[in-house]
C-alpha atoms as a PDB file:
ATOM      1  CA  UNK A   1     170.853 -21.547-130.924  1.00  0.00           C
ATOM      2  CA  UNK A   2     170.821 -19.735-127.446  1.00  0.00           C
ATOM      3  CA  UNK A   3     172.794 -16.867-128.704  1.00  0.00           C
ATOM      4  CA  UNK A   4     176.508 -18.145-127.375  1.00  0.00           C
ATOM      5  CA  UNK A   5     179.109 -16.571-129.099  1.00  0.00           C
ATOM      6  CA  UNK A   6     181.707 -18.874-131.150  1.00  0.00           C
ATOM      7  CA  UNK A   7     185.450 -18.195-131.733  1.00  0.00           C
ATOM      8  CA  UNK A   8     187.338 -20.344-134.211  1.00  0.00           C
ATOM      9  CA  UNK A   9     191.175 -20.743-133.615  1.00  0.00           C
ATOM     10  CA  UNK A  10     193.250 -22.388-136.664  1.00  0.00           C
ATOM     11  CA  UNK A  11     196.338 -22.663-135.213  1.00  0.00           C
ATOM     12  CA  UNK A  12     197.539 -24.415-138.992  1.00  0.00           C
ATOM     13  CA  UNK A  13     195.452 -23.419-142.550  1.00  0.00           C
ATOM     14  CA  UNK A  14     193.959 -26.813-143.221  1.00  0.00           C
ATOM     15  CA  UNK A  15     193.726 -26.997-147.394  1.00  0.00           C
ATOM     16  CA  UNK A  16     197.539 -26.247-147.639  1.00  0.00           C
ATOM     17  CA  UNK A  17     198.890 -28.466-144.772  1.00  0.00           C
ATOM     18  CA  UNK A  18     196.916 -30.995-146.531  1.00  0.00           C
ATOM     19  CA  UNK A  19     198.216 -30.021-149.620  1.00  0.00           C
ATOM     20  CA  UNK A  20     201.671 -29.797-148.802  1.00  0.00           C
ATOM     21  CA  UNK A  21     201.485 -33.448-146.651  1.00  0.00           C
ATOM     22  CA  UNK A  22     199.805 -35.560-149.688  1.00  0.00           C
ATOM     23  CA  UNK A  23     201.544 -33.579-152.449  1.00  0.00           C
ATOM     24  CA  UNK A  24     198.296 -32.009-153.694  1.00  0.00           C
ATOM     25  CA  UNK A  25     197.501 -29.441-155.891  1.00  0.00           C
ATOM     26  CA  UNK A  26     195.746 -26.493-155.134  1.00  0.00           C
ATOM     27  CA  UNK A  27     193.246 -26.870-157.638  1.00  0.00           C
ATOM     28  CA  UNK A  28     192.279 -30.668-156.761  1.00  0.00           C
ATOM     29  CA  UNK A  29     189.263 -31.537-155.687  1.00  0.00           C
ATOM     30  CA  UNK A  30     190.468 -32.191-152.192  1.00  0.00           C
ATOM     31  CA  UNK A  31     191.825 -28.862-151.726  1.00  0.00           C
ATOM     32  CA  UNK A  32     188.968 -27.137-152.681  1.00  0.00           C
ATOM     33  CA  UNK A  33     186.543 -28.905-150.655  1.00  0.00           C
ATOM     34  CA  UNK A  34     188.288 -28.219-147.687  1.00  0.00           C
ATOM     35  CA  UNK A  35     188.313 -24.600-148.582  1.00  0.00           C
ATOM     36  CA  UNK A  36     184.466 -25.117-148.084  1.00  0.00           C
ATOM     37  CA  UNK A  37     184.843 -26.149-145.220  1.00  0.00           C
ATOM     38  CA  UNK A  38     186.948 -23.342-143.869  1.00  0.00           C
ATOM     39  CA  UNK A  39     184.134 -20.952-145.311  1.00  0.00           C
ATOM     40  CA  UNK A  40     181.427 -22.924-143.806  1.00  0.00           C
ATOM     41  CA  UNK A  41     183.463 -22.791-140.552  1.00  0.00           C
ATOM     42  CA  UNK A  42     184.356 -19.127-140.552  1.00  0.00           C
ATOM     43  CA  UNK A  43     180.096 -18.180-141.619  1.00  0.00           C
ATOM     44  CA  UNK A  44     179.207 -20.299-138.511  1.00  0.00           C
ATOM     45  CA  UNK A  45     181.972 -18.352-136.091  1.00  0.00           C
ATOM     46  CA  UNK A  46     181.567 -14.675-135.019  1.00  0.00           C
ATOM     47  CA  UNK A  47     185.128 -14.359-134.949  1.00  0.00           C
ATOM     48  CA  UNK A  48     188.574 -16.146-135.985  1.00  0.00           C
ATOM     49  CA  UNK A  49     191.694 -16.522-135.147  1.00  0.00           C
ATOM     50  CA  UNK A  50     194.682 -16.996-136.750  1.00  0.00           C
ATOM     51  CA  UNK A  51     198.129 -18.187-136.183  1.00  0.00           C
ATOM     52  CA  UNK A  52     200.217 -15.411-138.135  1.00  0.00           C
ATOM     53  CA  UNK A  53     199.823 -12.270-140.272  1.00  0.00           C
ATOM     54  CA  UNK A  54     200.473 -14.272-143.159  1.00  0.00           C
ATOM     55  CA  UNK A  55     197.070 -16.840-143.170  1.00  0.00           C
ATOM     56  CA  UNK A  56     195.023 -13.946-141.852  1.00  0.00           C
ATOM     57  CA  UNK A  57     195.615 -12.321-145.430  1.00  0.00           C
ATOM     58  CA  UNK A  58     195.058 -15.821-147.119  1.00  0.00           C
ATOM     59  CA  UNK A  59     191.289 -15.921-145.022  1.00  0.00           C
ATOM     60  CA  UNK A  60     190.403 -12.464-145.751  1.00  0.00           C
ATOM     61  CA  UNK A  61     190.844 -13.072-149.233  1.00  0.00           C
ATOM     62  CA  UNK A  62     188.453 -16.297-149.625  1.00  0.00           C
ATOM     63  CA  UNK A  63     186.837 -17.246-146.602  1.00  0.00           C
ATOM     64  CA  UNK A  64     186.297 -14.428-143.595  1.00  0.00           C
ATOM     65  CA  UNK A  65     186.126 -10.638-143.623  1.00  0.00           C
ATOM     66  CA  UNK A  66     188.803  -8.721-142.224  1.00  0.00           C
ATOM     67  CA  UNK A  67     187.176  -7.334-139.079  1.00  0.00           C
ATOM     68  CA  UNK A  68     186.072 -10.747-137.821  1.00  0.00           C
ATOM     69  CA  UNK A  69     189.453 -12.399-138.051  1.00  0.00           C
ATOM     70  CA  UNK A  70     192.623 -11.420-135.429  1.00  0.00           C
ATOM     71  CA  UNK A  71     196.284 -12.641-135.459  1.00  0.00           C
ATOM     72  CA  UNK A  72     197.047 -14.581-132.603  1.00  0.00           C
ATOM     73  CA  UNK A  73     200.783 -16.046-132.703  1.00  0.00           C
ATOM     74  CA  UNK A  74     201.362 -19.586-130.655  1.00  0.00           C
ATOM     75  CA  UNK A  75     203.546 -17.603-128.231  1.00  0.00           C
ATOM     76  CA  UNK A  76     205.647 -19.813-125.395  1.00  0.00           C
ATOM     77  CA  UNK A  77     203.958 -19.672-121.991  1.00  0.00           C
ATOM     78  CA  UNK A  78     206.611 -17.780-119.682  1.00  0.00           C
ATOM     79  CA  UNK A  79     205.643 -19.459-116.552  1.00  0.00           C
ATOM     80  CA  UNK A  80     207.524 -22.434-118.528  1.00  0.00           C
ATOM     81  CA  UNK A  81     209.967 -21.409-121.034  1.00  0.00           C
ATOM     82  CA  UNK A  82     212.382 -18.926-119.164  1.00  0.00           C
ATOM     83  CA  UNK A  83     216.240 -18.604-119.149  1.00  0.00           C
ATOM     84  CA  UNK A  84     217.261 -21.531-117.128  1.00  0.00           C
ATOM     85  CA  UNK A  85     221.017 -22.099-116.303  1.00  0.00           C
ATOM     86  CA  UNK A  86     222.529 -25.055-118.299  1.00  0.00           C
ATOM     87  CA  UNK A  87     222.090 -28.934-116.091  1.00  0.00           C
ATOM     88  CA  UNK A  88     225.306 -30.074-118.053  1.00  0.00           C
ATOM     89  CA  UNK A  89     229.238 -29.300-117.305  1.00  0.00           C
ATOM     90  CA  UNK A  90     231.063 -30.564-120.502  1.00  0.00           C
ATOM     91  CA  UNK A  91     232.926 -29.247-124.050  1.00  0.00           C
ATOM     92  CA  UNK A  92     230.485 -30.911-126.178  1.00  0.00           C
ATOM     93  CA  UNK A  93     228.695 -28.244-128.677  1.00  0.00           C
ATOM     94  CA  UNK A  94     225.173 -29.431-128.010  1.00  0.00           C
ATOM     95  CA  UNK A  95     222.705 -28.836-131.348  1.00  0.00           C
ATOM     96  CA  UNK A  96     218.973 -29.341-130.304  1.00  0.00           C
ATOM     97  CA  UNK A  97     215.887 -29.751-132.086  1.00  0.00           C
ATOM     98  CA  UNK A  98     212.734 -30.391-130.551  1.00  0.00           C
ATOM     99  CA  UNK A  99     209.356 -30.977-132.864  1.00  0.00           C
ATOM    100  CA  UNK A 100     207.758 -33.127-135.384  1.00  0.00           C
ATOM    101  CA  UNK A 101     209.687 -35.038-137.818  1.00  0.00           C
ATOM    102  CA  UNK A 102     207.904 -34.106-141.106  1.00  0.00           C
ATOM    103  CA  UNK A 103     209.368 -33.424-144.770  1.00  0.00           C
ATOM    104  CA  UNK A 104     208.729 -29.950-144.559  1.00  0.00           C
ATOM    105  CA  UNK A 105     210.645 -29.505-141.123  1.00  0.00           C
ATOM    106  CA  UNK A 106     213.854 -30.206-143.004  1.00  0.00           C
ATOM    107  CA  UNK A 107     215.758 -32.346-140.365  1.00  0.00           C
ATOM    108  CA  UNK A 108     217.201 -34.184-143.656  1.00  0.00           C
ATOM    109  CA  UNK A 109     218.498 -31.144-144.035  1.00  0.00           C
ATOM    110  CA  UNK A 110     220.005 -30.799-140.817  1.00  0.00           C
ATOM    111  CA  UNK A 111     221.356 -33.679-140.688  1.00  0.00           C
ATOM    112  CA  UNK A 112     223.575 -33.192-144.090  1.00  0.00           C
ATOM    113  CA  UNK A 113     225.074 -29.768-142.594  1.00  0.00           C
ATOM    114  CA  UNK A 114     225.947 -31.550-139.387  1.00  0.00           C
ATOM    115  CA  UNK A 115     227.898 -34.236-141.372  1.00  0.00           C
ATOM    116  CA  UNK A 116     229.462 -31.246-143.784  1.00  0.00           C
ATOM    117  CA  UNK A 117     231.076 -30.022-140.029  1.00  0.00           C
ATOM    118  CA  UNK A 118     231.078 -33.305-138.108  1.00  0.00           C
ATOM    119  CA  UNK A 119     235.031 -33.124-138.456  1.00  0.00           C
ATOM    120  CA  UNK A 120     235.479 -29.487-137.921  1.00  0.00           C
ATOM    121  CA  UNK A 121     233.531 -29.664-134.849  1.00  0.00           C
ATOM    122  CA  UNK A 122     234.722 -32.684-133.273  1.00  0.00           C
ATOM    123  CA  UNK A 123     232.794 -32.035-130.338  1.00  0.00           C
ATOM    124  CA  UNK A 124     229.211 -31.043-131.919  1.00  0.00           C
ATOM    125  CA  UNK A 125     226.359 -33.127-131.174  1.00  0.00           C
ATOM    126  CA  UNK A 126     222.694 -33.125-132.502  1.00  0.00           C
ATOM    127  CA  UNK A 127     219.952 -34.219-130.068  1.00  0.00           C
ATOM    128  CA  UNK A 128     216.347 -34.834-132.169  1.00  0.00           C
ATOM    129  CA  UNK A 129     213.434 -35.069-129.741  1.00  0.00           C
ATOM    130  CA  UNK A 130     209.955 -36.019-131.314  1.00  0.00           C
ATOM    131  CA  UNK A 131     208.133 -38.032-133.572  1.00  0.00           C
ATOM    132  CA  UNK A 132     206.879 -37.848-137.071  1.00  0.00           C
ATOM    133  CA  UNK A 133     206.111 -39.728-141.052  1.00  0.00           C
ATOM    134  CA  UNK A 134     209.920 -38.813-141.339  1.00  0.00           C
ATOM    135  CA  UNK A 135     211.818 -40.488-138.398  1.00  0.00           C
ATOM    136  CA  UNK A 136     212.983 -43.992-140.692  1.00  0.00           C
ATOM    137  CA  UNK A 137     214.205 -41.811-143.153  1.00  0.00           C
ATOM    138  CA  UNK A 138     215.950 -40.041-140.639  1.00  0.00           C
ATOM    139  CA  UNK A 139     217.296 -42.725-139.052  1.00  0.00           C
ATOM    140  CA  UNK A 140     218.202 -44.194-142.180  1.00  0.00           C
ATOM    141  CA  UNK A 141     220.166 -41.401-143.371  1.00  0.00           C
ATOM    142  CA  UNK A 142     222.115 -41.233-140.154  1.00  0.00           C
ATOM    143  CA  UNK A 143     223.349 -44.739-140.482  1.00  0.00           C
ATOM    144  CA  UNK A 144     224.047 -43.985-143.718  1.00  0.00           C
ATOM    145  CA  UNK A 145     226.549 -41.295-142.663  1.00  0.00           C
ATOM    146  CA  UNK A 146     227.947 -43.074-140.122  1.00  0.00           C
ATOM    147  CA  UNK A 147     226.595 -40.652-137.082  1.00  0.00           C
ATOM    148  CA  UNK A 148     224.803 -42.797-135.022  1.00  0.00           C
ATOM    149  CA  UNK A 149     227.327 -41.801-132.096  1.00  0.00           C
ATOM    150  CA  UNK A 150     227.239 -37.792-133.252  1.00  0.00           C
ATOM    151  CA  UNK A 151     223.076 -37.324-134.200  1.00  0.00           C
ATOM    152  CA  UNK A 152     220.161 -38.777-131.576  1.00  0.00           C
ATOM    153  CA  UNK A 153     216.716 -38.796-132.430  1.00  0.00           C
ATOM    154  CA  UNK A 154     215.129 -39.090-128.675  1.00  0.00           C
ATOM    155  CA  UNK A 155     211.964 -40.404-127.590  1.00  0.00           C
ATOM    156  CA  UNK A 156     209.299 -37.679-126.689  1.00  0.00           C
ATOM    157  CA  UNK A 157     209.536 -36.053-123.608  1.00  0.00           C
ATOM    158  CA  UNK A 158     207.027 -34.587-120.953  1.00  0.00           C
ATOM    159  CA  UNK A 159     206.266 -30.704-122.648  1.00  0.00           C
ATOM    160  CA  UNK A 160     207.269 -29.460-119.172  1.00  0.00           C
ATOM    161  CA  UNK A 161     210.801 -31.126-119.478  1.00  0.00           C
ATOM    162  CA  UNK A 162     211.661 -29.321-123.155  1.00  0.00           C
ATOM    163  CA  UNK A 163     212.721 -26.228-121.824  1.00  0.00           C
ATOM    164  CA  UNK A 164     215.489 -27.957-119.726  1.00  0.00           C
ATOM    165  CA  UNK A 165     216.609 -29.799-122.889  1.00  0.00           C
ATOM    166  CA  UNK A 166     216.568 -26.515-124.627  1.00  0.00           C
ATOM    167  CA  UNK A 167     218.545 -24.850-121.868  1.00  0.00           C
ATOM    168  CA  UNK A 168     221.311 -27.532-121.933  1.00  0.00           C
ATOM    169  CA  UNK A 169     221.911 -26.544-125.743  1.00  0.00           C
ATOM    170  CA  UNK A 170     224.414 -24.352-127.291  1.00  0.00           C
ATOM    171  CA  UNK A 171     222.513 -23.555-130.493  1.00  0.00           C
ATOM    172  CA  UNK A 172     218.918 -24.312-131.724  1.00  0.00           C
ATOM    173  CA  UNK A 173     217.792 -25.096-134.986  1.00  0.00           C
ATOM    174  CA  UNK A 174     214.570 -24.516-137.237  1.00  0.00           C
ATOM    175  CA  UNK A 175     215.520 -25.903-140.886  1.00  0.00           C
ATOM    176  CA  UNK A 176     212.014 -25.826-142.413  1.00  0.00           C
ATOM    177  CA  UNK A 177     211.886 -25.990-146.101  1.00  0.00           C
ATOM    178  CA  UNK A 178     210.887 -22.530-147.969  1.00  0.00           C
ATOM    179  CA  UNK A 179     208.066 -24.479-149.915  1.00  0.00           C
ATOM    180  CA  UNK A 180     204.298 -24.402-149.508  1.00  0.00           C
ATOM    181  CA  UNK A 181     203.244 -24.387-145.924  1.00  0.00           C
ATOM    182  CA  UNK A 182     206.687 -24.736-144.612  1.00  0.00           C
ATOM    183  CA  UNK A 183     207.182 -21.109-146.066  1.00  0.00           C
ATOM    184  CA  UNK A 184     204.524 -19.786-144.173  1.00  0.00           C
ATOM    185  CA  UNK A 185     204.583 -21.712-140.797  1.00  0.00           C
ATOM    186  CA  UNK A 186     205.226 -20.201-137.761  1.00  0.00           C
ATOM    187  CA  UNK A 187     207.308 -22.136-135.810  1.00  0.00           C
ATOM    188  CA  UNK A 188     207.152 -21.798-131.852  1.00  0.00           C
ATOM    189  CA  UNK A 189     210.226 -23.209-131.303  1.00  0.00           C
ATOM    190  CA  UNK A 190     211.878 -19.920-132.287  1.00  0.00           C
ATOM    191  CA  UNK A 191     210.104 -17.812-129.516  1.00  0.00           C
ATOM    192  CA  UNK A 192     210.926 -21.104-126.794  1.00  0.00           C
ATOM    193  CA  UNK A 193     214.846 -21.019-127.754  1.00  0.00           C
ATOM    194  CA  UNK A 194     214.659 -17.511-127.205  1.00  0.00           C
ATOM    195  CA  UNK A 195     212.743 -17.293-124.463  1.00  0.00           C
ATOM    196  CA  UNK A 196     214.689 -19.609-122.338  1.00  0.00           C
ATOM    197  CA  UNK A 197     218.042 -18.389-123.514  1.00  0.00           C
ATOM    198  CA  UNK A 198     219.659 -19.899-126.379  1.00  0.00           C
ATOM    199  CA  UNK A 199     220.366 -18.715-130.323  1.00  0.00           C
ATOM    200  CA  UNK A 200     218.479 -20.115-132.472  1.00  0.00           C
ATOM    201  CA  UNK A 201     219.299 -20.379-136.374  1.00  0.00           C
ATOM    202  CA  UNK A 202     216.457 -20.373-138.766  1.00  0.00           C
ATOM    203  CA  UNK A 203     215.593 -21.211-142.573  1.00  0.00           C
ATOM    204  CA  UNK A 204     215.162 -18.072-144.036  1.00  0.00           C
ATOM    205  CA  UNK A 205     211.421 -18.801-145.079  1.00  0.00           C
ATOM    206  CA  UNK A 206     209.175 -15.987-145.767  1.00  0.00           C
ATOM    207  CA  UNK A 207     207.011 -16.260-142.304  1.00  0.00           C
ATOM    208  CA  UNK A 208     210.501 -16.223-140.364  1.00  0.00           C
ATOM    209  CA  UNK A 209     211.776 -13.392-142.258  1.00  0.00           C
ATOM    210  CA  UNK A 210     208.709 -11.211-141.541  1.00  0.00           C
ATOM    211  CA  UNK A 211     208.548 -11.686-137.884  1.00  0.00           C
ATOM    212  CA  UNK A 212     212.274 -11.421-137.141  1.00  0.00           C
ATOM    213  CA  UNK A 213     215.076  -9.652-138.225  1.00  0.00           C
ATOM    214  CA  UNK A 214     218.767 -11.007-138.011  1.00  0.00           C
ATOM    215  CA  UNK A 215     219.771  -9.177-134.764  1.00  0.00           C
ATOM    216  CA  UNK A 216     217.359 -11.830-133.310  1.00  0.00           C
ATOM    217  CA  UNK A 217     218.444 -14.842-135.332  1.00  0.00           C
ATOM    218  CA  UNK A 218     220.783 -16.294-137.511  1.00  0.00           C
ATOM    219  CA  UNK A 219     219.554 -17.506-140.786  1.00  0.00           C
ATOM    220  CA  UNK A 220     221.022 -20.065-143.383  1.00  0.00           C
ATOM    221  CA  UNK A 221     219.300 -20.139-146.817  1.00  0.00           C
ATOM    222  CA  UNK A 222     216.333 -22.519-146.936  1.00  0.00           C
ATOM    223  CA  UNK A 223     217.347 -25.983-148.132  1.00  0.00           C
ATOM    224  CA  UNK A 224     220.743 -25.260-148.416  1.00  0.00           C
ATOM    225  CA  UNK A 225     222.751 -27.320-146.442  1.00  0.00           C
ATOM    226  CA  UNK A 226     225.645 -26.198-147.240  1.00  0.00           C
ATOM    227  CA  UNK A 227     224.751 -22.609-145.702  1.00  0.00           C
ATOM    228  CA  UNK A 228     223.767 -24.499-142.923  1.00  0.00           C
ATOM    229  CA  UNK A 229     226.427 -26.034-142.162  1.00  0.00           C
ATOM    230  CA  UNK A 230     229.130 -22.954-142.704  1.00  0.00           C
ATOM    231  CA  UNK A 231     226.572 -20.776-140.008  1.00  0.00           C
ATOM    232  CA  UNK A 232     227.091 -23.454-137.416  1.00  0.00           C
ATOM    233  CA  UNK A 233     230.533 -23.245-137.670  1.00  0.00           C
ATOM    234  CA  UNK A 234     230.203 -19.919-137.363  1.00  0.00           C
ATOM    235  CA  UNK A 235     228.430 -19.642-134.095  1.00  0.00           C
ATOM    236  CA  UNK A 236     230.186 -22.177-132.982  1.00  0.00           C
ATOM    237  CA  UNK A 237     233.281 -20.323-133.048  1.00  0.00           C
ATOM    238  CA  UNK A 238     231.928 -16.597-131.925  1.00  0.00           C
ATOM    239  CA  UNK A 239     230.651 -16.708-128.896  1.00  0.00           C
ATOM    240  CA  UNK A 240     229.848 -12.922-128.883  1.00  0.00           C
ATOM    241  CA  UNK A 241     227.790 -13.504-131.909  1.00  0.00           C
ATOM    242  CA  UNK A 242     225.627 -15.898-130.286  1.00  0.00           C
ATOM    243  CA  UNK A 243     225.366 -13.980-126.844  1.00  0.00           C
ATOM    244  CA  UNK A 244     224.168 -10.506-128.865  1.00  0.00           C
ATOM    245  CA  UNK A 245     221.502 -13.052-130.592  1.00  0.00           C
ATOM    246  CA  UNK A 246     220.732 -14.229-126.820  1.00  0.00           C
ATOM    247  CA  UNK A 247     220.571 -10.838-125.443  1.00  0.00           C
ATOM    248  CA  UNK A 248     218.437  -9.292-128.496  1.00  0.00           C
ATOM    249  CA  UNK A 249     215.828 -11.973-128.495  1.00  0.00           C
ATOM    250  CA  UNK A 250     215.702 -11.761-124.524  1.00  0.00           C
ATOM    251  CA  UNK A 251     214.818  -8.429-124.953  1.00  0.00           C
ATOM    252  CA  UNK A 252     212.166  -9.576-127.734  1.00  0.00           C
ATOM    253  CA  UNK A 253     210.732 -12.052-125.865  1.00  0.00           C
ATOM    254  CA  UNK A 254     209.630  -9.317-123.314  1.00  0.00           C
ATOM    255  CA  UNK A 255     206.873  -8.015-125.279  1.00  0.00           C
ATOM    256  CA  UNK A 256     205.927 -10.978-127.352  1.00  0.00           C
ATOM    257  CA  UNK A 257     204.768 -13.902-124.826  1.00  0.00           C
ATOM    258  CA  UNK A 258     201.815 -15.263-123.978  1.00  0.00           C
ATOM    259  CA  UNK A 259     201.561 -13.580-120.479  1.00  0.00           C
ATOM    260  CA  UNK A 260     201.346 -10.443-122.905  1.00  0.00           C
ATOM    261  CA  UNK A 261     199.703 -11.347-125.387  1.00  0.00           C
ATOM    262  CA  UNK A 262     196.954 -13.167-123.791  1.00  0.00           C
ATOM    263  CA  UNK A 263     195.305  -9.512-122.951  1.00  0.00           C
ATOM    264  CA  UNK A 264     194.665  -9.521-127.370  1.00  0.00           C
ATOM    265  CA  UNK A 265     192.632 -12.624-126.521  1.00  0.00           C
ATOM    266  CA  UNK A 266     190.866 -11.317-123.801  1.00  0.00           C
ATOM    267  CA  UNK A 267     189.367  -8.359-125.600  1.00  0.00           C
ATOM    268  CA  UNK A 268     187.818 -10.566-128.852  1.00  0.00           C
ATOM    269  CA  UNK A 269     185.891 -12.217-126.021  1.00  0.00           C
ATOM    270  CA  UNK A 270     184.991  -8.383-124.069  1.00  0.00           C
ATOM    271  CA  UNK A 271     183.793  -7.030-127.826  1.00  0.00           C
ATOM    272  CA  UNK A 272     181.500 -10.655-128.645  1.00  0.00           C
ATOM    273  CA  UNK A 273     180.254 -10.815-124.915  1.00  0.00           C
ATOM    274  CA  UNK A 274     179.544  -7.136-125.341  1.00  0.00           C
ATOM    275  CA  UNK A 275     177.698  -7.430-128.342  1.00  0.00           C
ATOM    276  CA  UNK A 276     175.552 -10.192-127.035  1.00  0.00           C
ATOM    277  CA  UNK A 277     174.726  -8.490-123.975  1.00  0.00           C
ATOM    278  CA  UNK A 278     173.460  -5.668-126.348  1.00  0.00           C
ATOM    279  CA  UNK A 279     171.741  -7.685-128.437  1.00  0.00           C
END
């Protein structure tokens, strides 16, 4: 009412996270009213942001026009997520994850390709760190398997400890599923694996596959475990392979971190605080 300028950050597009977590259609009536309220939320802002390239398009096309919406990307802070030297001195083959444990993340997933190597990799472990609507079935599946000495899912951590975890791993994995808003997710956890060090191998969903290109990462086909498991054997083995991913997304990382990125930000708020002062 004074005049103060609003921005609205969606970091995740509401209708289809909701659609995708209660198995929704995208004509219920659900889904549509929270459409509304993205419009209704995007009339009362004079500018949005949103997470990836992918969502801006969705907004422009029903709720926001194109000039008041930017792409901002959740890009890792630097002052925390840096290469750090490994904390650990052993032969294991250290697999990390570190996130939520929902459906759409694909840990089930994970956790099949680790069994489908657990013998050809005698020394491969899988540390889980996080919490989530999936983490009995998780469990559940590992007992099943028999890996409760080979797969951990860990209790959650301090943020400011994850990129020592992450730097004490061999390989990182994102297995999101390639459906809904899985497909068009952008996980962080990418640009932190990179950032501090470590190759990283992704589900080839469609957001991953439009922000990065396979001289950065290594990608399995989504939902395949199989796939999965045969490109963790494989970077298990080459070591060059996985210090040319290292070295490429090093060089990535660069130009696409927050302490970059942040100057984006800062000019929305110079063009609305300019336009107020005008008006």
């Amino acid at each position: 009412l004074n005049g103060a300028k609003i921005i609205l950050d969606i970091h995740d597009i509401i209708p289809e996270f909701f659609a995708a977590k209660f198995n929704q259609a995208k004509n219920s009536l659900m889904f549509n009213l929270l459409v509304l309220v993205e419009k209704i939320s995007c009339a009362f802002s004079d500018h949005v942001i949103i997470a990836n390239d992918l969502w801006q398009k969705r907004l422009i096309s029903r709720s926001v026009s194109e000039d008041a919406c930017s792409v901002i990307l959740n890009y890792p802070d630097p002052e925390m997520f840096h290469p750090l030297p490994k904390a650990r001195k052993d032969d294991r083959f250290v697999i990390v994850y570190p996130g939520s444990l929902n459906w759409h993340q694909g840990l089930d997933i994970a956790i099949k390709a680790f069994n489908h190597i657990k013998d050809a990799i005698p020394m491969a472990v899988l540390d889980i760190y996080g919490q989530g609507g999936e983490k009995k079935e998780l469990l559940r599946l590992i007992s099943k398997l028999g890996l409760k000495n080979r797969i951990f899912i860990k209790q959650n951590v301090p943020t400011r400890a994850i990129p020592q975890i992450i730097a004490n791993a061999d390989l990182g994995i994102v297995p999101k599923r390639a459906v809904s808003f899985g497909n068009e997710a952008f996980s962080t956890k990418i640009l932190e694996f990179m950032a501090v060090g470590v190759p990283v191998l992704v589900s080839a969903t469609k957001i991953d596959r439009y922000y990065f290109s396979d001289s950065l990462v290594k990608f399995f086909r989504p939902g395949d475990y199989i796939d999965m498991a045969e490109n963790i054997l494989l970077l298990s083995k080459d070591k060059k392979l996985r210090k040319n991913l290292t070295k490429n997304a090093l060089k990535f990382i660069e130009t696409n971190n927050w302490g970059v990125k942040k100057r984006q930000y800062f000019k929305i708020i110079d063009s609305l605080t300019k336009k107020s002062s005008c008006s």
